[in-house]
Each structure stands twice: as C-alpha cells, then as structure tokens.
C-alpha atoms as a PDB file:
ATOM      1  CA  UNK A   1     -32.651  50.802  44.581  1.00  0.00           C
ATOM      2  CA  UNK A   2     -32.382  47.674  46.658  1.00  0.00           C
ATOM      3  CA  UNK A   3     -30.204  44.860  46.010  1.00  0.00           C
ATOM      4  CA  UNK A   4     -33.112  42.737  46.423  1.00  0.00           C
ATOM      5  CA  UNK A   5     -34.762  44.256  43.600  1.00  0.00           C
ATOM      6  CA  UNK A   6     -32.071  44.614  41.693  1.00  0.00           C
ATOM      7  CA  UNK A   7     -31.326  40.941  41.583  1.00  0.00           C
ATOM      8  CA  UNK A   8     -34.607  40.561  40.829  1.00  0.00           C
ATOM      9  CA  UNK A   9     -34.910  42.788  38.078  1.00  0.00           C
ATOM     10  CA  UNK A  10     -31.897  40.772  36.392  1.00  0.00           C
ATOM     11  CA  UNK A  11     -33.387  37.471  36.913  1.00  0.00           C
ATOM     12  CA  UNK A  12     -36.444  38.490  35.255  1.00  0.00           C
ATOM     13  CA  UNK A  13     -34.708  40.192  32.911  1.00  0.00           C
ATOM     14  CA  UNK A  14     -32.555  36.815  31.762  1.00  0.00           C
ATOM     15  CA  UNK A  15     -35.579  34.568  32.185  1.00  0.00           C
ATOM     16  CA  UNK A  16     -37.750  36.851  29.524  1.00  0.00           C
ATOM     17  CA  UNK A  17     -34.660  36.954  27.350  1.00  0.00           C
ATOM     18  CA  UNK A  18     -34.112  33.047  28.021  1.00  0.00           C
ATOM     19  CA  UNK A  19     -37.652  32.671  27.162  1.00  0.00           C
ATOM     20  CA  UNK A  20     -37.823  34.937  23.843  1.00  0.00           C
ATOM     21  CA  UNK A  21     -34.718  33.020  22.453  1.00  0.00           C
ATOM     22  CA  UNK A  22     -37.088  29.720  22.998  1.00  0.00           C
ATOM     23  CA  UNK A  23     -40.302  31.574  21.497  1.00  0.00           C
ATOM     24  CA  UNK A  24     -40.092  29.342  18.308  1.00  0.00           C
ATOM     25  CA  UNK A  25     -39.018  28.858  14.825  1.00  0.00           C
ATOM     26  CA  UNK A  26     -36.653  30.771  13.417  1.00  0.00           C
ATOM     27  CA  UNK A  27     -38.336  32.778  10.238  1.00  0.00           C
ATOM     28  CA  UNK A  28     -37.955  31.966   6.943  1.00  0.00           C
ATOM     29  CA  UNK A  29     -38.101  34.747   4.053  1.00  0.00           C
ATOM     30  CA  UNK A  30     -41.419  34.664   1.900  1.00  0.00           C
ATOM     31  CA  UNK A  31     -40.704  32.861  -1.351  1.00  0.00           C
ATOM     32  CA  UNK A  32     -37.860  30.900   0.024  1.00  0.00           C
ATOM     33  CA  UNK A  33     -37.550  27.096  -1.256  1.00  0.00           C
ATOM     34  CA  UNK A  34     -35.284  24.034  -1.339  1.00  0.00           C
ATOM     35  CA  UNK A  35     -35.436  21.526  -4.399  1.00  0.00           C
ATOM     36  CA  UNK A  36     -33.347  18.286  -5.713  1.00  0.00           C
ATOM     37  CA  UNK A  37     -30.996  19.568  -8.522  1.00  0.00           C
ATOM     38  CA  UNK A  38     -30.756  15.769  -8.695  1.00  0.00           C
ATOM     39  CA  UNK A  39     -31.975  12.963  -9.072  1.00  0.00           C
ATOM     40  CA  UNK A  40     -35.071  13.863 -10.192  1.00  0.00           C
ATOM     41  CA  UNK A  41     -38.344  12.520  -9.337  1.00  0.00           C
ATOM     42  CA  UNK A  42     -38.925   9.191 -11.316  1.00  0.00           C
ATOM     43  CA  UNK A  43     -35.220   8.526 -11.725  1.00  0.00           C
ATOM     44  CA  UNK A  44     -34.342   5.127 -11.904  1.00  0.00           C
ATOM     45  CA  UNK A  45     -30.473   4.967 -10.364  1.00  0.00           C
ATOM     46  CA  UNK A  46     -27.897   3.043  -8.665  1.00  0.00           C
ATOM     47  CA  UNK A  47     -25.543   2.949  -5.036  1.00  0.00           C
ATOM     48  CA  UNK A  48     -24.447   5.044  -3.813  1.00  0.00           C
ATOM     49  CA  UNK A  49     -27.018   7.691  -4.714  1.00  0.00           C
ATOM     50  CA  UNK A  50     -25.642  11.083  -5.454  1.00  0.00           C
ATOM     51  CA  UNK A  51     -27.770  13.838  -4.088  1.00  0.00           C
ATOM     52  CA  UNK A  52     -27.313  17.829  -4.894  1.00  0.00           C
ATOM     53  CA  UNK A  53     -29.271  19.941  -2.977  1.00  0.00           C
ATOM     54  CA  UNK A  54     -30.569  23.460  -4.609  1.00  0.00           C
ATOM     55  CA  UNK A  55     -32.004  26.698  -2.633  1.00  0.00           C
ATOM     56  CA  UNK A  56     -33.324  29.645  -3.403  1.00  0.00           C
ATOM     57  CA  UNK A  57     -34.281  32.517  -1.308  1.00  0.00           C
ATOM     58  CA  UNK A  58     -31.879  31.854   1.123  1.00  0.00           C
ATOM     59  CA  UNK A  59     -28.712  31.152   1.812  1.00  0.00           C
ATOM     60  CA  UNK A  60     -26.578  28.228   3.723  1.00  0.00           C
ATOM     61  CA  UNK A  61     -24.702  28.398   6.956  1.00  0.00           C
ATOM     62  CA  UNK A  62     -23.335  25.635   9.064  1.00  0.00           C
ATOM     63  CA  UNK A  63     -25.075  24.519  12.330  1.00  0.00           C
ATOM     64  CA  UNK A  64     -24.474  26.616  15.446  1.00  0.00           C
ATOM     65  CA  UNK A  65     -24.078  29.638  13.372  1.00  0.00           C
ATOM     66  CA  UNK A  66     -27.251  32.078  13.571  1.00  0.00           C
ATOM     67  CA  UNK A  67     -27.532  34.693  10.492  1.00  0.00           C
ATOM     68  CA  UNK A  68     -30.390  35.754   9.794  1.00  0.00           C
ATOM     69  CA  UNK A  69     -32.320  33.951   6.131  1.00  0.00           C
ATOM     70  CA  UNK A  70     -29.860  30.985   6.462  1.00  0.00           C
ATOM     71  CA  UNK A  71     -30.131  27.577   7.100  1.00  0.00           C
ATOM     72  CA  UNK A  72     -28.497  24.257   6.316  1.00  0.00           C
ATOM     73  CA  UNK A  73     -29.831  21.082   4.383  1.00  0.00           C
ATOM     74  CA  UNK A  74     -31.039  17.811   6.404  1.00  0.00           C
ATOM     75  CA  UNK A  75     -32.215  15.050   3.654  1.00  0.00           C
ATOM     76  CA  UNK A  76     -34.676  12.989   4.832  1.00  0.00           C
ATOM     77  CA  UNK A  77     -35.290   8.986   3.603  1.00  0.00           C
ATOM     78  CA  UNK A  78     -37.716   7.061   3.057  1.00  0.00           C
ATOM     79  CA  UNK A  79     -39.877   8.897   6.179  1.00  0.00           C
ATOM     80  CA  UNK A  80     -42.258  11.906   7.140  1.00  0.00           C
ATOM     81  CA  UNK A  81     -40.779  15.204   7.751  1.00  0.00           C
ATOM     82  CA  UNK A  82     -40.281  15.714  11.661  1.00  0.00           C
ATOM     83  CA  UNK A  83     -42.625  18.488  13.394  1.00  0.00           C
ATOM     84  CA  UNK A  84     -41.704  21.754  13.668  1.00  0.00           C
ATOM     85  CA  UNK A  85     -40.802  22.656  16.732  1.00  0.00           C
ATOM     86  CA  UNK A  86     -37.977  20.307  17.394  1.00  0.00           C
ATOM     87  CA  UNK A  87     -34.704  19.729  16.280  1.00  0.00           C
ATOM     88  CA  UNK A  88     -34.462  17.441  13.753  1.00  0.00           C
ATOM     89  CA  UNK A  89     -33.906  13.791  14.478  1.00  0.00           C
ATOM     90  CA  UNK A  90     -30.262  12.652  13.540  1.00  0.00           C
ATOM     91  CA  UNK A  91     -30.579   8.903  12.511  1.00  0.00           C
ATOM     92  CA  UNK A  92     -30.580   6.753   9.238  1.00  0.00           C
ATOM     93  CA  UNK A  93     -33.371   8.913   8.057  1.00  0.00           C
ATOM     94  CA  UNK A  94     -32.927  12.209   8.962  1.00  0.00           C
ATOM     95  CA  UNK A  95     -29.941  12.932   7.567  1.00  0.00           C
ATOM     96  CA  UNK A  96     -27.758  16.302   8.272  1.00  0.00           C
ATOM     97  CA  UNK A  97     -25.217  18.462   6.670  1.00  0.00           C
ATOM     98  CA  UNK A  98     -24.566  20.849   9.637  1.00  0.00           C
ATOM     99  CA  UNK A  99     -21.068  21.644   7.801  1.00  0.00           C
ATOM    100  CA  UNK A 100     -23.231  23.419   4.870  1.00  0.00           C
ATOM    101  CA  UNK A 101     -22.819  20.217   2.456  1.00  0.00           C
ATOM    102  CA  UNK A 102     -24.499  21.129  -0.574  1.00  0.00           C
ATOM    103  CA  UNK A 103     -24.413  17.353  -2.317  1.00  0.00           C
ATOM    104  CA  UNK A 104     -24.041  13.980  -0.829  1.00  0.00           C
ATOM    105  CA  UNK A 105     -23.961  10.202  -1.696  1.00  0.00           C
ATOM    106  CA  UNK A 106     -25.799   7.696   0.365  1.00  0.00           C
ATOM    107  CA  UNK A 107     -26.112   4.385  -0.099  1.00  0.00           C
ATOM    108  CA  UNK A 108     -29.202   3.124  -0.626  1.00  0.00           C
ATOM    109  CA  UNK A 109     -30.640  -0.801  -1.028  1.00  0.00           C
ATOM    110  CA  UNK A 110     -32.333  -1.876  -3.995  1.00  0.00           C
ATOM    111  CA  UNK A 111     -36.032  -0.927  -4.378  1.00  0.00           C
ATOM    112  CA  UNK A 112     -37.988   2.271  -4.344  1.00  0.00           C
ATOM    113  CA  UNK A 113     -37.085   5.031  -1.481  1.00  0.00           C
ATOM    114  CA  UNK A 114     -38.907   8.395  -1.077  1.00  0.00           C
ATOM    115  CA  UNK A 115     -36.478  11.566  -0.554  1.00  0.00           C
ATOM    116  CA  UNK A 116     -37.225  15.009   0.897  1.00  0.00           C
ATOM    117  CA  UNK A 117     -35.050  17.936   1.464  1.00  0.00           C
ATOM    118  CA  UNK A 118     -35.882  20.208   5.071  1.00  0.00           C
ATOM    119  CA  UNK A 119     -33.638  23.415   5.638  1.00  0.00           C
ATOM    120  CA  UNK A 120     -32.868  23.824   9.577  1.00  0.00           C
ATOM    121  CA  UNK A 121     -31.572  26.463  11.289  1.00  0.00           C
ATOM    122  CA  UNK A 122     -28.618  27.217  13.294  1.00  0.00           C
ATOM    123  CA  UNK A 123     -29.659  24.889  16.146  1.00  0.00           C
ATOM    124  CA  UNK A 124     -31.550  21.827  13.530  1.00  0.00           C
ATOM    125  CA  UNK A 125     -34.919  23.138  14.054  1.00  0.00           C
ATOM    126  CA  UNK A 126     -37.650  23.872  10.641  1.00  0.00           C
ATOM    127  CA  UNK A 127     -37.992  27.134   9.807  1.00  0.00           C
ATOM    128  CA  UNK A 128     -41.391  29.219  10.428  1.00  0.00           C
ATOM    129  CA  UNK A 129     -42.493  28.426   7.724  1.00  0.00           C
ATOM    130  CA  UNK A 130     -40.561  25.536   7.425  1.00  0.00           C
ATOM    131  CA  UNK A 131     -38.720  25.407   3.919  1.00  0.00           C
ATOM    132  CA  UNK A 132     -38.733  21.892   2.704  1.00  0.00           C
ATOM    133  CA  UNK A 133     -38.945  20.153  -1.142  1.00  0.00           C
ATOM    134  CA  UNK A 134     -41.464  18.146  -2.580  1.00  0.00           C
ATOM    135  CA  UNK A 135     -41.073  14.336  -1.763  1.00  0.00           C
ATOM    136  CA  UNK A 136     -39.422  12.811  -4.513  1.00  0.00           C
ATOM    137  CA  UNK A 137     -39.285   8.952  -5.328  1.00  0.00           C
ATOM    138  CA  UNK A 138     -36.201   6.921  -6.892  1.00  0.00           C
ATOM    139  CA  UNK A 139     -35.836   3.631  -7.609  1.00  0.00           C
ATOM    140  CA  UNK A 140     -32.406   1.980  -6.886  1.00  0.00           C
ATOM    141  CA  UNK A 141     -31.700  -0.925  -9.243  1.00  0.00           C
END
C-alpha cells in the first residue's frame, strides 16, 4: 500500500471516529427518571433552600467520566430547560453538580421560584431522551 493512502485511510478513519463521538446525545435507559425527594411541589420554605435530588433507573457519575446509564444532576431555577444538544449552561440558573452531589442548598430570595432537575452526561449534555423532573414551584418566605 502507499503511504499516501495509508495516511489517508487514518485520517478518514479519525475523522469518522471524531465524528461518531459527536453523533449526539448520549442514551438514556427506558424508564429512567429524576424527581425532588424534597421540597415538594407546593412547599412553602425558607433560605437557604435545601434540595435532595432522587433517580431511578440510573445511576450517578461525576462529569468527565463516561459509563454507560449514568449521569449527574444539574438543578435548574426559576428558567426553561436548555435544548438538547448542548451542554448545559453553567450560570445562576443552571446549576451543576459535576462532583455527583446528590443534595444542595441554594439561597433563594423571597417569593415564588420554579425548580427542575435535568441529568447530564459525562460532558453536561441531556440525555437522548433527556431525563429531567417535573417543574416544581416553592415559595420562599
């Protein structure tokens, strides 16, 4: 074989494996959900909040480490979930426990906040499906 076509064979090679590891989402398990052990929907509570974060289905792994049916917990305030194809945003309210933090506090002002729990994977991005909790609502007095 040629070297020409050699190196070309491994820089094909490396872009289509380049290109597979970008394909998308990393898969979630059918039946796989994350839910607020607490506060529940409704509560009325004060600062700082604690927040414990429940999963089923799955299990947790800190950021940067890629096993497959894991993920880690990113709480999101008092905003939309982010779309699915990006890493999540890191900023007041995208919030993310890339150490495999099961339970937080946050401080929160007084007045009514919405809460949501998304599950990333080993580089921030949603699942396929992504596995994310019901939007909850609290009330800080």
């Amino acid at each position: 074989m040629h070297a020409t076509t050699i190196i070309s064979t491994v820089c094909v090679s490396a872009i289509l494996f380049a290109a597979a590891a970008l394909a998308g989402p990393t898969p979630a398990p059918d039946g796989a959900a994350v839910y607020f052990i607490e506060p529940a929907d409704g509560a009325t509570v004060s600062s700082p909040v604690t927040v414990k974060f429940g999963l089923s289905g799955m299990g947790v792994a800190p950021a940067g480490i890629q096993k497959e049916n894991t993920g880690h917990h990113h709480l999101v305030i008092d905003a939309a979930l982010p779309g699915p194809d990006a890493p999540i945003p890191s900023d007041d309210n995208h919030r993310h426990f890339g150490g495999g933090q099961t339970e937080t506090t946050v401080e929160l002002a007084p007045g009514t906040h919405t809460l949501q729990l998304l599950l990333g994977d080993f580089s921030h991005v949603p699942h396929n499906p992504p596995v994310a909790s019901e939007q909850i609502t609290i009330t800080v007095e």
